[in-house]
Protein backbone atom coordinates (compact mmCIF):
# COMPACT_ATOMS: atom_id res chain seq x y z
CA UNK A 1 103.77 69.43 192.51
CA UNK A 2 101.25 67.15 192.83
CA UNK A 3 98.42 69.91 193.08
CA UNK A 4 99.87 71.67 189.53
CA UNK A 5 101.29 69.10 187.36
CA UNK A 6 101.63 71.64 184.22
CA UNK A 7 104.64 73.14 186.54
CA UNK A 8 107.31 71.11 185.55
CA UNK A 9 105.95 71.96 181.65
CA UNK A 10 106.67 75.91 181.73
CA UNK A 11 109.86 77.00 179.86
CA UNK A 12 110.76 80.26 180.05
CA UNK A 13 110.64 82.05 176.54
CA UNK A 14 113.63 82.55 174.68
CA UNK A 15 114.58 86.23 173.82
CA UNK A 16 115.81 85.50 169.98
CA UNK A 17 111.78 83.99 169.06
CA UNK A 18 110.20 87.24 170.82
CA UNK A 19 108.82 90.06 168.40
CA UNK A 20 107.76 93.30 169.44
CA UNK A 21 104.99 95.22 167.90
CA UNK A 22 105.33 98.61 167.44
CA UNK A 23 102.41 100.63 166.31
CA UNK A 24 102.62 103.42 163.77
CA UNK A 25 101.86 106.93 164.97
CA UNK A 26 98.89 108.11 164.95
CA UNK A 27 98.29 110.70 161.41
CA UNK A 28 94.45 112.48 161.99
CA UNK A 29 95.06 113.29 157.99
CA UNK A 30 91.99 112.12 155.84
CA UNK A 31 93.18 109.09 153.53
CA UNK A 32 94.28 109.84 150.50
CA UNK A 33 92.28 107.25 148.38
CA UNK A 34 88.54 106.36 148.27
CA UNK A 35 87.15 103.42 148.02
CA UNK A 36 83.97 102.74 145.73
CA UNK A 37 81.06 100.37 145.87
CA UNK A 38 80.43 98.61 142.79
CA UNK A 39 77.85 96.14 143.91
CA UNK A 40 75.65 94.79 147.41
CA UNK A 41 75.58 91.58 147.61
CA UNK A 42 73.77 89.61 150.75
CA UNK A 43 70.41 90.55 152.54
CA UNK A 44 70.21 89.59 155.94
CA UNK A 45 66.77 87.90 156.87
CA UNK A 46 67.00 85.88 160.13
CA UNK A 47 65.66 88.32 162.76
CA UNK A 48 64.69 91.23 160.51
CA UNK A 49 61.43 91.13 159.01
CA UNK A 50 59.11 93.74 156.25
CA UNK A 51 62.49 95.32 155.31
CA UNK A 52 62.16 94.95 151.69
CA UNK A 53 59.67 96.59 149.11
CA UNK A 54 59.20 97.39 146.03
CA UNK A 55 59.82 100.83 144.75
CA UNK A 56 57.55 103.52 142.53
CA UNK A 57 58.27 101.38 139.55
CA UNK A 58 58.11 97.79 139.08
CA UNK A 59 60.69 96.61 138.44
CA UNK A 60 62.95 98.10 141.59
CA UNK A 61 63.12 96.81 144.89
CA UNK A 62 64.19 98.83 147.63
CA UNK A 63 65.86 97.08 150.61
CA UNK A 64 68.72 97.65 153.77
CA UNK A 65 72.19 95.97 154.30
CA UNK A 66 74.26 97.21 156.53
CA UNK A 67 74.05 101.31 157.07
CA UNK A 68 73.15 101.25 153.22
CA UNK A 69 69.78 101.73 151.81
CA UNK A 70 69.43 100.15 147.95
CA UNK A 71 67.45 100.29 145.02
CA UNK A 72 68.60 97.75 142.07
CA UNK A 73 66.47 96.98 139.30
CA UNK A 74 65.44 93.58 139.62
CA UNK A 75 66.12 93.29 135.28
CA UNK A 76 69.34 94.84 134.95
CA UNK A 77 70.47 94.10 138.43
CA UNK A 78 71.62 97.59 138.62
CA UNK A 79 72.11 99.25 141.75
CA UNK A 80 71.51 103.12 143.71
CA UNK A 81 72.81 103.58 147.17
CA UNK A 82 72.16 105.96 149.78
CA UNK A 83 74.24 106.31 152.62
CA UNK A 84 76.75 108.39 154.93
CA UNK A 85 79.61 108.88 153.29
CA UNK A 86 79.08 107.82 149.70
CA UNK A 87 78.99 110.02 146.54
């Protein structure tokens, strides 16, 4: 006892407080709904470096986040994605 005092502390669980999880099966069906992207916002600038530039005209700036690539308009703050999965 002496050598593991926490001993004496351990209850056994009681079977009414114990919840089981089951997990749903598995469907490989495409989801039904789609999601949209309205707007990016963050740029991540700590340990990346000459990721952002400025685009053929200018007033857009071209940039990454995440697996996106983005050019807004830096005066209507409007924005133009390219990426996998987005039409």
């Amino acid at each position: 006892m002496a050598v593991k005092p926490w001993i004496g502390a351990l209850v056994a669980p009681n079977k009414s407080i114990i919840y089981f999880y089951v997990e749903p099966a598995n469907d490989p069906s495409a989801p039904t709904k789609k999601l949209t992207l309205s707007f990016v916002n963050g740029f991540k600038v700590e340990d990346s470096r000459q990721n952002m530039f400025w685009g053929k005209n200018p007033d857009e700036i071209v940039y990454c986040a995440a697996a996106l690539g983005i050019v807004m308009n830096a005066n209507t703050l409007n924005q133009r994605y390219m990426g996998d999965g987005l039409s």
